[in-house]
N, C-alpha and C. Protein backbone atom coordinates (compact mmCIF):
# COMPACT_ATOMS: atom_id res chain seq x y z
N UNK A 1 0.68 -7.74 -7.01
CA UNK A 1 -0.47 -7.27 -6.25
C UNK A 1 -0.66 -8.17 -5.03
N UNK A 2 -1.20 -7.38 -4.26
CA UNK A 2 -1.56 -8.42 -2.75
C UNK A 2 -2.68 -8.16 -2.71
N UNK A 3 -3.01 -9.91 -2.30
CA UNK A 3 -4.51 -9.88 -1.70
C UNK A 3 -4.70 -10.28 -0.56
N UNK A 4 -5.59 -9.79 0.62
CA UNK A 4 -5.78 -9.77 1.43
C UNK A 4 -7.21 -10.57 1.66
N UNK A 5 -7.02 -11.66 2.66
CA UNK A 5 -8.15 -12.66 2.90
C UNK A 5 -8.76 -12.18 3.95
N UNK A 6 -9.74 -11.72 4.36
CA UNK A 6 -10.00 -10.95 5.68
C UNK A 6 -11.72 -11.17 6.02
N UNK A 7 -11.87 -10.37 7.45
CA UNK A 7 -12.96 -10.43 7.76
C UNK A 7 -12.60 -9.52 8.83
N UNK A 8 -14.10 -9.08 9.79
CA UNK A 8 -14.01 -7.80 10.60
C UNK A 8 -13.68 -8.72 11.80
N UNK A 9 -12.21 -8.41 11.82
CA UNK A 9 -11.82 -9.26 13.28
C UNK A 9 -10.64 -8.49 13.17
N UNK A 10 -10.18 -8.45 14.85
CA UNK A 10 -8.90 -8.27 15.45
C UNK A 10 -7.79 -8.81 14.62
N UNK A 11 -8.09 -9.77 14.13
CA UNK A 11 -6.61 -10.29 13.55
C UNK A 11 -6.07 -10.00 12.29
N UNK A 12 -7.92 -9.69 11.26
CA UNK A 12 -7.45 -9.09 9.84
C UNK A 12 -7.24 -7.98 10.14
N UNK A 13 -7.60 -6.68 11.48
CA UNK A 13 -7.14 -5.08 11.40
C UNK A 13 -5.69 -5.12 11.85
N UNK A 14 -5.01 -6.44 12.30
CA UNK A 14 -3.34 -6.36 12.30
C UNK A 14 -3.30 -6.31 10.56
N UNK A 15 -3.57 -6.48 10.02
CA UNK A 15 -2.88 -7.10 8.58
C UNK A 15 -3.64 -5.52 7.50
N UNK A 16 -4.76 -5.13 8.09
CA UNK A 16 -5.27 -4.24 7.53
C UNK A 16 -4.29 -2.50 7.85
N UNK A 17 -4.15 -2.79 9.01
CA UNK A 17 -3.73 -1.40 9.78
C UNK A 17 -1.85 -1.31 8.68
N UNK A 18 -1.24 -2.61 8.80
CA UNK A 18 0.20 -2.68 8.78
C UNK A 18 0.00 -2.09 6.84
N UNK A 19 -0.60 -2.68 6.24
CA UNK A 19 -0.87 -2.15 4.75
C UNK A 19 -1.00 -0.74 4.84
N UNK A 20 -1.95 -0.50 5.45
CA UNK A 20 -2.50 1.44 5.46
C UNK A 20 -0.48 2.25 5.82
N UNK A 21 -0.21 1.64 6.71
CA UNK A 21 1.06 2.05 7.57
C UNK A 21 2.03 2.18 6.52
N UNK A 22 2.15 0.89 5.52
CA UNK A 22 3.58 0.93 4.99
C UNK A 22 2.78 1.76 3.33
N UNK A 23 1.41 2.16 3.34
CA UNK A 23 1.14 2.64 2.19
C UNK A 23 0.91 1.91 0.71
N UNK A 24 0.73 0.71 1.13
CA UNK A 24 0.80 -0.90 0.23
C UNK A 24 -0.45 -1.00 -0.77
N UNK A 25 -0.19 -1.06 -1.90
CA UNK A 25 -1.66 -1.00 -2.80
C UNK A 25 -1.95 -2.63 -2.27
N UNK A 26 -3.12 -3.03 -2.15
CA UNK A 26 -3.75 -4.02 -1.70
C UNK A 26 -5.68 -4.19 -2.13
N UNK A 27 -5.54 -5.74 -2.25
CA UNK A 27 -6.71 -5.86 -2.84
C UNK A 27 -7.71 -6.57 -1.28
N UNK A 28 -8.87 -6.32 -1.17
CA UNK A 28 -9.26 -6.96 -0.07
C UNK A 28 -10.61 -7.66 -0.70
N UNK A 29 -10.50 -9.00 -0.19
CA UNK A 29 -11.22 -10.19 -0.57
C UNK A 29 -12.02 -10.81 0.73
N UNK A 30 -13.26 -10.50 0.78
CA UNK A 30 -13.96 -10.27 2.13
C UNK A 30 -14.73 -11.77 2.20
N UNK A 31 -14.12 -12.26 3.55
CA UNK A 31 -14.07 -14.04 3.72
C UNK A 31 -15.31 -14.11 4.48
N UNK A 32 -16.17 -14.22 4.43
CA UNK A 32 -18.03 -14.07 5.41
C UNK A 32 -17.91 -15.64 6.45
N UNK A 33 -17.13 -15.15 7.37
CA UNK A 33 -17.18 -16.22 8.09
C UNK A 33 -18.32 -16.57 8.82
N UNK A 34 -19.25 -15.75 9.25
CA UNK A 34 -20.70 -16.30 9.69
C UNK A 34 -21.51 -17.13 8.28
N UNK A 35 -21.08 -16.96 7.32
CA UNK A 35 -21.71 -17.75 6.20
C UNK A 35 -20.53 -18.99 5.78
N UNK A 36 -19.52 -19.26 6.84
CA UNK A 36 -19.04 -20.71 6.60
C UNK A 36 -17.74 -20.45 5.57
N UNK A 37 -17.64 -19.42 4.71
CA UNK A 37 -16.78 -19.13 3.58
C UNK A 37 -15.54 -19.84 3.85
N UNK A 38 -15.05 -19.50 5.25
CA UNK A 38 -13.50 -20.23 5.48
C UNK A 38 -13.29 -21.59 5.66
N UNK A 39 -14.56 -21.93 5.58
CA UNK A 39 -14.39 -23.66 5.15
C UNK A 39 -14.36 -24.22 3.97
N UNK A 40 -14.65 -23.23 2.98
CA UNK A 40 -14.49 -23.74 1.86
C UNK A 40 -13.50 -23.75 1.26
N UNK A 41 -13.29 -25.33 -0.15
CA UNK A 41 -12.13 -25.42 -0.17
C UNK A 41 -11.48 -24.85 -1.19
N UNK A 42 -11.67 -23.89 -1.86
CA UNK A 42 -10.99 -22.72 -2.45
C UNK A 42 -9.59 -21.91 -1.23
N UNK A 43 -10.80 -21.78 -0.11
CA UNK A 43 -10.20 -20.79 1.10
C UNK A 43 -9.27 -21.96 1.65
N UNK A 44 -9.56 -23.05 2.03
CA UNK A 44 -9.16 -24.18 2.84
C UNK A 44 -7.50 -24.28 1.63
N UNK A 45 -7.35 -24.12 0.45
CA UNK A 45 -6.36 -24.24 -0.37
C UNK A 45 -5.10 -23.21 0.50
N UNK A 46 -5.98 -21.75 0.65
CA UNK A 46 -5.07 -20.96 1.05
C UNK A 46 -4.43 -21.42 2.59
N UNK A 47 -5.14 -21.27 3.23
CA UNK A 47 -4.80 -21.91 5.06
C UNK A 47 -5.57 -23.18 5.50
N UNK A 48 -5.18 -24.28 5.12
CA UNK A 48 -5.95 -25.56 5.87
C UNK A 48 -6.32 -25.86 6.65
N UNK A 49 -5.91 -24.49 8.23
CA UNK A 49 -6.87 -24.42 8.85
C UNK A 49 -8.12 -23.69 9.46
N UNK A 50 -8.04 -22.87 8.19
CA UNK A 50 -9.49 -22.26 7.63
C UNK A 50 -9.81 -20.98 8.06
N UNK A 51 -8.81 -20.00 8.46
CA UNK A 51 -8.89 -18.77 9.52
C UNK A 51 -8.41 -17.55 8.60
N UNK A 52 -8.69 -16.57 9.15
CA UNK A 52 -8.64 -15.46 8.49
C UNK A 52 -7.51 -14.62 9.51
N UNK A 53 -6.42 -13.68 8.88
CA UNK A 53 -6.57 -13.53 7.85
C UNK A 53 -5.48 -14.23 6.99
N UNK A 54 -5.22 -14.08 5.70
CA UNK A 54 -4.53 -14.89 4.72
C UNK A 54 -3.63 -13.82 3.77
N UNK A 55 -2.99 -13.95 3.47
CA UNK A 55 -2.13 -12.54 2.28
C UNK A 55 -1.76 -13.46 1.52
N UNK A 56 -1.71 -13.42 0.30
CA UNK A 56 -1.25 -12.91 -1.13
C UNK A 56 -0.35 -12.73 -1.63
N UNK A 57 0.45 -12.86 -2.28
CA UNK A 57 1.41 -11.78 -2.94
C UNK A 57 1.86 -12.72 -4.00
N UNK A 58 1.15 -12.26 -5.05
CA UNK A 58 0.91 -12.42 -6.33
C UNK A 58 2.75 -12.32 -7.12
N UNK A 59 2.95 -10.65 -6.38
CA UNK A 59 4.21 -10.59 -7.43
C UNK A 59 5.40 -11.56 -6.95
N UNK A 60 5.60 -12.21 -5.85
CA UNK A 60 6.20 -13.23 -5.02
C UNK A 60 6.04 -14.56 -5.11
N UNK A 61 4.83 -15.05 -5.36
CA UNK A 61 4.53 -15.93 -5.26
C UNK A 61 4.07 -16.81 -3.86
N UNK A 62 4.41 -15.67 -3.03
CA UNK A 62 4.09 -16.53 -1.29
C UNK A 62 2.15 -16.01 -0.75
N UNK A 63 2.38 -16.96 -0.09
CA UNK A 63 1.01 -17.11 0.25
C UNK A 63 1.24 -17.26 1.87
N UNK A 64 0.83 -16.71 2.69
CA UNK A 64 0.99 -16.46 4.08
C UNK A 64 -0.31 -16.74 5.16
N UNK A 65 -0.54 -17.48 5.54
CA UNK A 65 -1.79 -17.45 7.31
C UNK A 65 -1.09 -17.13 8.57
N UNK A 66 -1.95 -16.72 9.69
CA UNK A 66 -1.36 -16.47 10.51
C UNK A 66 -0.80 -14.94 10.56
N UNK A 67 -1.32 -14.13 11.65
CA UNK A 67 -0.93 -12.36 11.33
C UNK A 67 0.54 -12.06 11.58
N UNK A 68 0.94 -12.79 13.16
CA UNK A 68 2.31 -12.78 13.18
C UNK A 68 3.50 -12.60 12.16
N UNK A 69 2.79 -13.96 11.39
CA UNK A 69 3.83 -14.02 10.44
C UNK A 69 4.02 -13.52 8.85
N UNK A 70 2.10 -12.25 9.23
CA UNK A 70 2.27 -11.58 7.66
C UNK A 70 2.65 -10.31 7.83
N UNK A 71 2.57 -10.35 9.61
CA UNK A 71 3.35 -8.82 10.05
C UNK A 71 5.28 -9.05 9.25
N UNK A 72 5.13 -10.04 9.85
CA UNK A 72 6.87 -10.03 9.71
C UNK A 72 7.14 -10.27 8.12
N UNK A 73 6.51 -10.74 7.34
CA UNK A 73 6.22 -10.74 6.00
C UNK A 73 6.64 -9.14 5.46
N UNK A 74 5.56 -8.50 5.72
CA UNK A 74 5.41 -6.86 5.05
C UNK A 74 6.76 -6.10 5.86
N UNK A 75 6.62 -6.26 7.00
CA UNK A 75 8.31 -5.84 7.81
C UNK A 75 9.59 -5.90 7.18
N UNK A 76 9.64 -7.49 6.84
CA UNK A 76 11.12 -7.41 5.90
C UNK A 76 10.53 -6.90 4.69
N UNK A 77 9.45 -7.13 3.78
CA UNK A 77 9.47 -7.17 2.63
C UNK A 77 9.91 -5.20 2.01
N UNK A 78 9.49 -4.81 3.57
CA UNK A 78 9.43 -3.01 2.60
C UNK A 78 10.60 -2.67 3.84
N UNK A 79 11.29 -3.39 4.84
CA UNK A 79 12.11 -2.39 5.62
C UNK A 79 11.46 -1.54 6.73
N UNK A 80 10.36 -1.61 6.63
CA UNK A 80 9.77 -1.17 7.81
C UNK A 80 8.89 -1.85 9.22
N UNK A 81 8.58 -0.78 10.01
CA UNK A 81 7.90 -1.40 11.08
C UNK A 81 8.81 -2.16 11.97
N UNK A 82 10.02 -2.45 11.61
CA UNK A 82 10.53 -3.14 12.76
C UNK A 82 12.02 -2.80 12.73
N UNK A 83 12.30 -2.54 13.65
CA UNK A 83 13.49 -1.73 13.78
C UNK A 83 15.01 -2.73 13.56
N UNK A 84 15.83 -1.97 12.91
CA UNK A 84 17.15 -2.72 12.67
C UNK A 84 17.61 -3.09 13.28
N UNK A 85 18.06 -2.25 14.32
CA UNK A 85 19.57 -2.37 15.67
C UNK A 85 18.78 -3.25 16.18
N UNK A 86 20.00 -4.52 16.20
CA UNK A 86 19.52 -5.99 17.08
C UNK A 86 18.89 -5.62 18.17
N UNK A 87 19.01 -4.59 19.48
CA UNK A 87 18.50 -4.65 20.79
C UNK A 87 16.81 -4.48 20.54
N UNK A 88 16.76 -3.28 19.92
CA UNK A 88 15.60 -3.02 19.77
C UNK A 88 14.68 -3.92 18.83
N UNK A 89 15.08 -4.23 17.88
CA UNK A 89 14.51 -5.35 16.94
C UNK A 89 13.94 -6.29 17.82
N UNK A 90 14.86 -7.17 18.72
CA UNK A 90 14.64 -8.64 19.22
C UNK A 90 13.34 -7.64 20.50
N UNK A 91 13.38 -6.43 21.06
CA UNK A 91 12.27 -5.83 21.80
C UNK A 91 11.11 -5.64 21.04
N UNK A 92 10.76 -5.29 19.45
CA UNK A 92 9.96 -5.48 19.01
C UNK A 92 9.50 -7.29 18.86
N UNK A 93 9.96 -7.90 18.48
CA UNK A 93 9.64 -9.31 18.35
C UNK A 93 9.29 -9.94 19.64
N UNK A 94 10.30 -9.71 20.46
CA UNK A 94 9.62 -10.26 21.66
C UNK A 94 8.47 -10.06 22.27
N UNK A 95 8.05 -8.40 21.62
CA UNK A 95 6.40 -8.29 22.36
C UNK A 95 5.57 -8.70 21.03
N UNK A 96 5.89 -9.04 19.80
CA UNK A 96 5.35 -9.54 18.97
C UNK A 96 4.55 -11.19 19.41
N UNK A 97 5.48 -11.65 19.80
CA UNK A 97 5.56 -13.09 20.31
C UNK A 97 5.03 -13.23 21.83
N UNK A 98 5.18 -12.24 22.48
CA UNK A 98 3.67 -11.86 23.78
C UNK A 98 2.47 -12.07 23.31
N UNK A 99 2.35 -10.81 22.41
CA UNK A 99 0.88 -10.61 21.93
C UNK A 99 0.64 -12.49 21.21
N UNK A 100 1.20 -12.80 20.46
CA UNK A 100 0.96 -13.85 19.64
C UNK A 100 0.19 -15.03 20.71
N UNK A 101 0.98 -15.27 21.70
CA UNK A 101 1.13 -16.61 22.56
C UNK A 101 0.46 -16.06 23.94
N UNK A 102 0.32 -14.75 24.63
CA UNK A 102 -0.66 -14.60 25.75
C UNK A 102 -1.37 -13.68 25.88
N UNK A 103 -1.84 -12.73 24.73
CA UNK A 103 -2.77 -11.96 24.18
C UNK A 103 -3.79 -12.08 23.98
N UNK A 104 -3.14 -12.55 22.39
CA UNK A 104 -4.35 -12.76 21.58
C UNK A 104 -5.31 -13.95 21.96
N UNK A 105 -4.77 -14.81 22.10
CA UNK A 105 -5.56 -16.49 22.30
C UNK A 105 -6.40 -16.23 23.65
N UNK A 106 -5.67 -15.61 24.67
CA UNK A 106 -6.67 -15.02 26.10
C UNK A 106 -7.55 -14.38 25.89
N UNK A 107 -7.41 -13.40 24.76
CA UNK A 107 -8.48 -12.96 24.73
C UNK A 107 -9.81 -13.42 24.16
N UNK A 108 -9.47 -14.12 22.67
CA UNK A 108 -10.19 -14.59 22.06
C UNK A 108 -11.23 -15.60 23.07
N UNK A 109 -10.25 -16.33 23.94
CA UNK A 109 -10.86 -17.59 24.96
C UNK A 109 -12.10 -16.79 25.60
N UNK A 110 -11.57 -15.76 26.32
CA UNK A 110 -12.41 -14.68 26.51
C UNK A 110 -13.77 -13.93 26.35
N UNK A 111 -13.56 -13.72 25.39
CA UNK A 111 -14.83 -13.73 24.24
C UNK A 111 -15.41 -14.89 24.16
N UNK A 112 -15.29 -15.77 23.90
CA UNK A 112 -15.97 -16.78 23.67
C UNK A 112 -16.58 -17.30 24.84
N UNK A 113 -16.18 -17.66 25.85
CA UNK A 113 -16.53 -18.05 27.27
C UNK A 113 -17.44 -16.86 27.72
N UNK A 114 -17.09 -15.61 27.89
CA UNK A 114 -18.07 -14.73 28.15
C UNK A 114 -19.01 -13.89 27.27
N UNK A 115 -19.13 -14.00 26.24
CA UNK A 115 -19.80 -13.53 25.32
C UNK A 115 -20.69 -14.69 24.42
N UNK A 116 -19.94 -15.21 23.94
CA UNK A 116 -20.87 -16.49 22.89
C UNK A 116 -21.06 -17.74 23.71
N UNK A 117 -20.75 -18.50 25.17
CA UNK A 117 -20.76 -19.74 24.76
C UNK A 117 -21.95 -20.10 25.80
N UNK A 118 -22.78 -20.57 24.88
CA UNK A 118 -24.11 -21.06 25.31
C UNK A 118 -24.34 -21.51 27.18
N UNK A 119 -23.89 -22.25 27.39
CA UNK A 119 -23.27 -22.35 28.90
C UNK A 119 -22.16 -21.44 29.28
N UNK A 120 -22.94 -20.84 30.13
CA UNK A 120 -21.64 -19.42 31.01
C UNK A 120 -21.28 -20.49 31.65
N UNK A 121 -19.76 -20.62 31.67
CA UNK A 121 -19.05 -21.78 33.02
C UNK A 121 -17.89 -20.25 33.73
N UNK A 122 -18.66 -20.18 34.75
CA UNK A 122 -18.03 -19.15 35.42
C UNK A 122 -16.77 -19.49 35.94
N UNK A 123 -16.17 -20.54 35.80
CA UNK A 123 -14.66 -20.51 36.30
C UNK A 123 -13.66 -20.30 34.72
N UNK A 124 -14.15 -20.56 34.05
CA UNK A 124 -13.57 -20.74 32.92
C UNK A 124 -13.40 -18.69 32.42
N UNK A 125 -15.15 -18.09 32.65
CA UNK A 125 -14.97 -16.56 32.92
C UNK A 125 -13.70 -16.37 33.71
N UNK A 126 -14.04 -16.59 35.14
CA UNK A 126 -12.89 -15.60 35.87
C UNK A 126 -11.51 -16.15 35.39
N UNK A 127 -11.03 -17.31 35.16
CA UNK A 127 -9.79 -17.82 34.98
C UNK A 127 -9.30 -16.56 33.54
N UNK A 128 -10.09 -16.63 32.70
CA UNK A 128 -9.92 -16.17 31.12
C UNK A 128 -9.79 -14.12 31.59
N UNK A 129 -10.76 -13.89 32.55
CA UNK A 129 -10.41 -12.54 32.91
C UNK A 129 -9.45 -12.06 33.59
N UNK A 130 -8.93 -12.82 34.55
CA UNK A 130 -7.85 -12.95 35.72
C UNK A 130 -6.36 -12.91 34.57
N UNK A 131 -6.61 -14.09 33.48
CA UNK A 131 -5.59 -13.75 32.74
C UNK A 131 -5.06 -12.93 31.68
N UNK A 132 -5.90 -12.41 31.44
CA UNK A 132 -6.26 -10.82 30.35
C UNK A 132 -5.92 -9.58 31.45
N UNK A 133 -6.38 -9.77 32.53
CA UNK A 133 -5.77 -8.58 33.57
C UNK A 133 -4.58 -8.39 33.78
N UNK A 134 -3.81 -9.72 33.84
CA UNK A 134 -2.21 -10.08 33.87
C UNK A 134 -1.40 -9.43 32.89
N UNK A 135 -2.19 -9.59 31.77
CA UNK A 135 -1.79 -9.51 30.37
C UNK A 135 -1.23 -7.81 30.48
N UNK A 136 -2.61 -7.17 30.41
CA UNK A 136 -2.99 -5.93 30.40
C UNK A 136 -1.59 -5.01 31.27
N UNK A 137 -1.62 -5.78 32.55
CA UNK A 137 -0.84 -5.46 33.39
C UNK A 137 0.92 -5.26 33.58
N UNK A 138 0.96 -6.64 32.49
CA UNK A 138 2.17 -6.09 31.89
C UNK A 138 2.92 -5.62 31.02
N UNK A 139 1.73 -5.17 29.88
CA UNK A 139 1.66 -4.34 29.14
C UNK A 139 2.15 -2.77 29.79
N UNK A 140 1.05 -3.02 30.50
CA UNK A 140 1.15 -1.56 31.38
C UNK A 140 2.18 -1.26 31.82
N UNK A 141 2.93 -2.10 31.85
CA UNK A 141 4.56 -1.94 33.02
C UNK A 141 4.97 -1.57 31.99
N UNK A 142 5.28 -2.14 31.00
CA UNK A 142 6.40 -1.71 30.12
C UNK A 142 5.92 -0.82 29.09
N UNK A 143 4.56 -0.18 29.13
CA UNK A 143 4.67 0.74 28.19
C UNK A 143 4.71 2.17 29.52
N UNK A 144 5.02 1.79 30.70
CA UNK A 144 5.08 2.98 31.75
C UNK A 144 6.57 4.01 31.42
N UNK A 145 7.49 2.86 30.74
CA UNK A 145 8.87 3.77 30.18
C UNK A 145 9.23 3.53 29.08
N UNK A 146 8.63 3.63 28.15
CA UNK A 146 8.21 3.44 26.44
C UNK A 146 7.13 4.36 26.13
N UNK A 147 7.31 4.86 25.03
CA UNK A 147 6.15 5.20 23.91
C UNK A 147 5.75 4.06 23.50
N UNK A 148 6.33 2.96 22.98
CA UNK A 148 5.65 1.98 22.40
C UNK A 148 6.37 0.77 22.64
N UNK A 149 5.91 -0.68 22.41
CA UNK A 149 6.53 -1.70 22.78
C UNK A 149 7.79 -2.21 22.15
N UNK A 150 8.30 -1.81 21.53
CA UNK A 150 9.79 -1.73 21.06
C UNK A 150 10.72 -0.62 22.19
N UNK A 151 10.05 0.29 22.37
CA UNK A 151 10.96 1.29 22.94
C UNK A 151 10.28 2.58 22.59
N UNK A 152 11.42 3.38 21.94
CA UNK A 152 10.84 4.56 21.17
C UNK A 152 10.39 4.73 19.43
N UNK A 153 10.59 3.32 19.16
CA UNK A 153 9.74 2.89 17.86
C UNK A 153 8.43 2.57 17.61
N UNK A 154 7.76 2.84 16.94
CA UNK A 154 6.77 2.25 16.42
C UNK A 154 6.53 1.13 15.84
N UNK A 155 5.95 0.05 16.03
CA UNK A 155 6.78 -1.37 15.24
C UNK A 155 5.16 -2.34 15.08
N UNK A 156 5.51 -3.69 14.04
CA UNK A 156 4.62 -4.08 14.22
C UNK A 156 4.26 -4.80 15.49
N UNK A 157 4.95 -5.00 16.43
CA UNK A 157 4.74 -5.03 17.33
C UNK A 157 3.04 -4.58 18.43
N UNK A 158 3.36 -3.55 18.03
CA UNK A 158 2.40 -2.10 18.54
C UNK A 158 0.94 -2.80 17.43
N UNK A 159 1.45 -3.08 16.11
CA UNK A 159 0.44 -3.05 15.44
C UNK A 159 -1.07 -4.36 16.07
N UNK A 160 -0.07 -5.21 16.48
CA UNK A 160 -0.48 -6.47 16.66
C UNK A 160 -1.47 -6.09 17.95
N UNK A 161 -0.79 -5.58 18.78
CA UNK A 161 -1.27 -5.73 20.18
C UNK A 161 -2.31 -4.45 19.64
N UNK A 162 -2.74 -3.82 19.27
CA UNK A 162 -4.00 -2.17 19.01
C UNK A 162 -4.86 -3.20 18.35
N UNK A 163 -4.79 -4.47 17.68
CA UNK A 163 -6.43 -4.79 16.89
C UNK A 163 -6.86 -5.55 17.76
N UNK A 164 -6.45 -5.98 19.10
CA UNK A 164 -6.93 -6.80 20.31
C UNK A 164 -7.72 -5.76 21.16
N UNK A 165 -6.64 -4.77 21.28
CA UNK A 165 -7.11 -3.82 22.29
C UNK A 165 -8.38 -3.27 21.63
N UNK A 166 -8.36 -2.69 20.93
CA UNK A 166 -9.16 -2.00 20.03
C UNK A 166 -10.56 -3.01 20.10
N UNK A 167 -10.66 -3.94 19.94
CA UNK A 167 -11.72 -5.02 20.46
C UNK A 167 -12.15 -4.99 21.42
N UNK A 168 -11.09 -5.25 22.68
CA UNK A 168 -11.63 -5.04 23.99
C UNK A 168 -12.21 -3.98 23.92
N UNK A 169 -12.54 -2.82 23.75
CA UNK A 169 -12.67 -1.22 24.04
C UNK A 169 -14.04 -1.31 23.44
N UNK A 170 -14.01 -1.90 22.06
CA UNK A 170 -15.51 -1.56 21.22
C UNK A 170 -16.51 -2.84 21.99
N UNK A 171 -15.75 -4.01 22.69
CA UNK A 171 -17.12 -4.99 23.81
C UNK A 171 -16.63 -4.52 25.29
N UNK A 172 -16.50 -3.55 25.59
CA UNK A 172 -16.00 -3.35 27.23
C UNK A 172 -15.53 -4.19 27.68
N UNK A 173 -14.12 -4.82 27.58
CA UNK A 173 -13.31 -5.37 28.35
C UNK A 173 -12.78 -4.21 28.83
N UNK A 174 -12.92 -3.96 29.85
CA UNK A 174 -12.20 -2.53 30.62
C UNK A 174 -10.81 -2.89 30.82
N UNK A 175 -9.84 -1.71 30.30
CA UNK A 175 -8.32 -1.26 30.68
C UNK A 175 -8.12 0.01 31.09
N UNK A 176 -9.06 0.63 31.22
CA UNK A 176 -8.95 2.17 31.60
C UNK A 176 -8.00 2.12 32.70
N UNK A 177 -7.99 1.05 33.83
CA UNK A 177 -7.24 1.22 35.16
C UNK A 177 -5.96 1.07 34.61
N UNK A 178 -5.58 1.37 33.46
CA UNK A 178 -3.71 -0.10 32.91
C UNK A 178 -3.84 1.83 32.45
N UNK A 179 -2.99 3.28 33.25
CA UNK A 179 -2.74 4.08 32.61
C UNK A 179 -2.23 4.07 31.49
N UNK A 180 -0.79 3.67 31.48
CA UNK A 180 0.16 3.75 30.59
C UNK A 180 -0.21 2.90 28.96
N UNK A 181 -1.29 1.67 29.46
CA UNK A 181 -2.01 0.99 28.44
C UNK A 181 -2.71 1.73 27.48
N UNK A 182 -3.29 2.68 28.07
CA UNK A 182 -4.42 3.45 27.71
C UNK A 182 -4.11 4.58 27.15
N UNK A 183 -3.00 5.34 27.35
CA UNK A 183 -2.18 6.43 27.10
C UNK A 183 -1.90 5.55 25.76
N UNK A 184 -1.22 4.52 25.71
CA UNK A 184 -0.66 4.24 24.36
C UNK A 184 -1.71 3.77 23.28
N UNK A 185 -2.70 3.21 23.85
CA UNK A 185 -4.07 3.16 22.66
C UNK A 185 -4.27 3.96 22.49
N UNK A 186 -4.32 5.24 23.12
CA UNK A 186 -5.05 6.53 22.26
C UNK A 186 -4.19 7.26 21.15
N UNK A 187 -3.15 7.05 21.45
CA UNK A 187 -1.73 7.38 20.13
C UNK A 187 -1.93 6.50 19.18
N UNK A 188 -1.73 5.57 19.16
CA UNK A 188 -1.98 4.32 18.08
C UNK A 188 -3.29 5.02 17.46
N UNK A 189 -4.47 4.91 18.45
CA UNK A 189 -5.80 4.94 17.60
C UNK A 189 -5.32 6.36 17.05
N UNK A 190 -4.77 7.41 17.28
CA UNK A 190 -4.73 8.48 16.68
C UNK A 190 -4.18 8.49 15.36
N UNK A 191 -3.70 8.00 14.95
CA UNK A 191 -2.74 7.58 13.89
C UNK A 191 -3.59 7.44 12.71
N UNK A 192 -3.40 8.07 11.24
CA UNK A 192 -4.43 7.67 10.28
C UNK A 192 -4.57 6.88 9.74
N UNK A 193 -3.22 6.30 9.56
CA UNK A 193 -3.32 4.74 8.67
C UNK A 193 -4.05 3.97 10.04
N UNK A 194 -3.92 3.95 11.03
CA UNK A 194 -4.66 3.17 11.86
C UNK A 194 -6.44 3.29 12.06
N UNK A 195 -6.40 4.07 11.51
CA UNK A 195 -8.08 4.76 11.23
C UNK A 195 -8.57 4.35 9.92
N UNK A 196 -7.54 4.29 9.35
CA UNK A 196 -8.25 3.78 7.84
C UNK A 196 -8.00 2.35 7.71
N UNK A 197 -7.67 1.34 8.56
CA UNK A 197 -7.16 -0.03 8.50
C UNK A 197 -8.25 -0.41 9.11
């Protein structure tokens, strides 16, 4: 059985969406991070550095933090989500490892600087938006001759980069101008396992 360490964030609907996708019985164990939960050291046992989300896998014995690497976890473990043939494979991973390293963390910075942090420091805003536009932007390029960021696969790839986007969209970080961006969130969001994740 797998259990799933989670909370309503971008990073547990990568780990939530990829389960719904590969059809994975899964248990979900709801981590209340506004009530401190991920500091505790039950949770602190699982990831020491206290973040959500976390997987499970009971019948394995592995215990996983970090989404990246529970995408690539469930990927090999069932054969899916990420495509075989080396070209395309190392094209899924490589936008895996985008999203990972100038995505996600921009965005999050993002959020935080413009949304939560008690002092607005407006350079720290535009720097954090300027680089989410970049982001966006070259997203946009390469999903202009792609269905999806592998190519013509669907991959976790795709999965990673839709629970960011999907964020931006529900606090108005606007991408509407990124066509090809936007064209491909609405496929993703169309998707049912992505609706039920």
């Amino acid at each position: 059985m797998i259990t799933l360490y989670t909370d309503s964030s971008p990073n547990g609907f990568k780990i939530t969406i990829a389960l719904e996708e590969l059809g994975m019985a899964y248990r979900l164990q709801h981590v209340k991070i506004d009530e401190g939960e991920n500091r505790h050291p039950e949770f602190l046992r699982l990831n020491p550095h206290g973040r959500i989300p976390v997987l499970v896998d009971e019948s394995s014995g592995i215990t996983l933090f970090e989404s990246a690497a529970i995408l690539l976890y469930l990927a090999d473990m069932t054969g899916r989500l990420l495509p075989i043939a080396p070209k395309v494979r190392w094209e899924a991973l490589q936008w895996l490892m985008f999203h990972s390293s100038s995505v996600g963390p921009v965005m999050g910075q993002r959020v935080h600087f413009e949304l939560f942090a008690e002092d607005k420091n407006p350079d720290a805003i535009a720097r954090y938006r300027r680089l989410m536009d970049e982001a966006f932007a070259t997203l946009d390029s390469r999903l202009a001759g792609h269905p999806y960021l592998a190519g013509d696969e669907y991959s976790i790839a795709d999965i990673a980069q839709f629970g960011w986007t999907h964020i931006a969209r529900v606090i108005d970080f606007d991408f509407s101008a990124h066509q090809h961006l936007s064209g491909w969130y609405q496929r993703v969001a169309a998707r049912p396992p992505v609706q039920r994740g």
